[in-house]
C-alpha atoms as a PDB file:
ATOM      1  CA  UNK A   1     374.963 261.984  40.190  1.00  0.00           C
ATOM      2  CA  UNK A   2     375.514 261.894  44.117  1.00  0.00           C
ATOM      3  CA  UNK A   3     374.687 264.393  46.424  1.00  0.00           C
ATOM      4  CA  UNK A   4     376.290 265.191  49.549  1.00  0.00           C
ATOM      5  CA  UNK A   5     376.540 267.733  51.668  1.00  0.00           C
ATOM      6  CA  UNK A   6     379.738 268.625  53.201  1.00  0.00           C
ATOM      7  CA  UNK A   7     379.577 269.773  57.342  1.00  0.00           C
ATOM      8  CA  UNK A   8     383.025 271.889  57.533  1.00  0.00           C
ATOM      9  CA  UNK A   9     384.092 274.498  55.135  1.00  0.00           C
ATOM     10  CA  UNK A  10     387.715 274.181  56.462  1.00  0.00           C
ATOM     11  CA  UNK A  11     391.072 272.900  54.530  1.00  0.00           C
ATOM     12  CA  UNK A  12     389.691 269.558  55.108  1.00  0.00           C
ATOM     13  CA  UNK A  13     385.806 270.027  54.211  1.00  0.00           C
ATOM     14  CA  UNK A  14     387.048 272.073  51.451  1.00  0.00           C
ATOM     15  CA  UNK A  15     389.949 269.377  50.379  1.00  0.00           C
ATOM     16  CA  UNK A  16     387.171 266.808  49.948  1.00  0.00           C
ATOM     17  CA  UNK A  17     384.382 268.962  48.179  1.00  0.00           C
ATOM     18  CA  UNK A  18     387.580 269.685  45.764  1.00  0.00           C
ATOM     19  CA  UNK A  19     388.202 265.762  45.217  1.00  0.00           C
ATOM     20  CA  UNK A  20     384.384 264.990  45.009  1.00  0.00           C
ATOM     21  CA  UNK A  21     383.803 267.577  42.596  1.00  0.00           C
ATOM     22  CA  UNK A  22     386.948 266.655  40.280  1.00  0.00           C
ATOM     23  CA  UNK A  23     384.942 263.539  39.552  1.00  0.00           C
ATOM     24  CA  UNK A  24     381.698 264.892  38.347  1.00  0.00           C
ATOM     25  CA  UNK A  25     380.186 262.741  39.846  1.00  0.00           C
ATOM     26  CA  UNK A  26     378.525 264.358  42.952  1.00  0.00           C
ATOM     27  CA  UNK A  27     376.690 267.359  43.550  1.00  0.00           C
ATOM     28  CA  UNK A  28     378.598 269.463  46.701  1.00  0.00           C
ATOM     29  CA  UNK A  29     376.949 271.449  49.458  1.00  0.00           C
ATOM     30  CA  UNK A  30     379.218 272.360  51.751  1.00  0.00           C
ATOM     31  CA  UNK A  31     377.604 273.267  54.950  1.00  0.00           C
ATOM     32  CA  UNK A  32     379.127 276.046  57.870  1.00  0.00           C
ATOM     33  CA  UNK A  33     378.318 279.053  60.053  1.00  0.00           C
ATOM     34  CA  UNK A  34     380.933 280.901  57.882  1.00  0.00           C
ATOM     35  CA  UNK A  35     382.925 280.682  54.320  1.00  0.00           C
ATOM     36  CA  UNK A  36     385.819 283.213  54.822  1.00  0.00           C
ATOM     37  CA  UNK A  37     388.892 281.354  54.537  1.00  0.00           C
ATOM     38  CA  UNK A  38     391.309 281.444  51.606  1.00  0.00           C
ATOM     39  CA  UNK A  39     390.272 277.445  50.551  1.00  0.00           C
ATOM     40  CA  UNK A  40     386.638 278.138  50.471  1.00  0.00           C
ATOM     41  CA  UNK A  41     386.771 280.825  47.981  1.00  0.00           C
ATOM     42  CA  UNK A  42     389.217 279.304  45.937  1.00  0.00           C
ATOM     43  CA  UNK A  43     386.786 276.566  45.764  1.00  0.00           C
ATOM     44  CA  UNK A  44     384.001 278.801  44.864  1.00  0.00           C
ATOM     45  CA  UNK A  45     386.071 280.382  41.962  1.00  0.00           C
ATOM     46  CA  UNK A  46     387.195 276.623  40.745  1.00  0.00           C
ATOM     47  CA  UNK A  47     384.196 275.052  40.596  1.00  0.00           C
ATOM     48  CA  UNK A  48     381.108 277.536  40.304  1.00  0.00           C
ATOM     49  CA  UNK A  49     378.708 275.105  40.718  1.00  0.00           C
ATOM     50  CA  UNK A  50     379.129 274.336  44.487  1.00  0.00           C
ATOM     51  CA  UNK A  51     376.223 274.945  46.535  1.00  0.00           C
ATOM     52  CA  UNK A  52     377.438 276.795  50.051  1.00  0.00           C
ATOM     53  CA  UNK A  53     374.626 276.362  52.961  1.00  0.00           C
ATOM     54  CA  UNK A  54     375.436 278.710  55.926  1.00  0.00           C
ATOM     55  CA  UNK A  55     374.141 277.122  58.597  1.00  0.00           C
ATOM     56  CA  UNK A  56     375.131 276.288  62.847  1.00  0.00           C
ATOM     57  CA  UNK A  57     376.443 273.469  62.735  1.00  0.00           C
ATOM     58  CA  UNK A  58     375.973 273.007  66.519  1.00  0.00           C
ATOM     59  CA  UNK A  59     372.575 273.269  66.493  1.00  0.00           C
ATOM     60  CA  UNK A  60     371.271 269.626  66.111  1.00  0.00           C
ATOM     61  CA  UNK A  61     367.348 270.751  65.073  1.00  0.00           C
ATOM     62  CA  UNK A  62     368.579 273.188  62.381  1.00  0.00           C
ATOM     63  CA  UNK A  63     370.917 270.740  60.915  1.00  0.00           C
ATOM     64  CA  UNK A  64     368.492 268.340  60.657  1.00  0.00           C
ATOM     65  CA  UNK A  65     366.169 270.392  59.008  1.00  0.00           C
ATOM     66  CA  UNK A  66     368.539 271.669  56.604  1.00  0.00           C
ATOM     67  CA  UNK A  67     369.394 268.028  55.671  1.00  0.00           C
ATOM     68  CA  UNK A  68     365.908 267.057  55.335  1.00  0.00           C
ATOM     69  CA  UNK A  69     365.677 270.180  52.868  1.00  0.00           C
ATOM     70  CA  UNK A  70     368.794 269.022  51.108  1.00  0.00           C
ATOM     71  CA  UNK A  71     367.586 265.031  50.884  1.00  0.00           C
ATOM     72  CA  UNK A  72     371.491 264.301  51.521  1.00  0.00           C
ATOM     73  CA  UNK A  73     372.169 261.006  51.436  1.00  0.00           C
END
């Protein structure tokens, strides 16, 4: 099993967490400063198991350490 981590909770971050996950092959985080929108939560409710990491995005240092954290690869 892969992991990755996913910087962009949007239709598109969310589009590929959703084909990612469909294999079951990777492990999703999906990484943003918020998770509001209507694709993110029906990604929660599809597919439990998806790790969400609220986090600025813009700030280089934080992201870094997050990812460090996370050993994405």
């Amino acid at each position: 099993m892969y992991k990755v981590v996913i910087i962009g909770a949007g239709k598109i971050g969310a589009a590929i967490a959703c084909l990612l996950l469909n294999t079951n092959d990777y492990t999703v985080i999906l990484a943003d400063n918020q998770f509001n929108g209507d694709d993110v939560q029906r990604l929660k409710k599809n597919f439990p198991q998806i790790e969400t990491w609220s986090v600025d995005v813009r700030n280089k240092q934080n992201l870094l350490t997050g990812l460090k954290q996370y050993s994405a690869q």
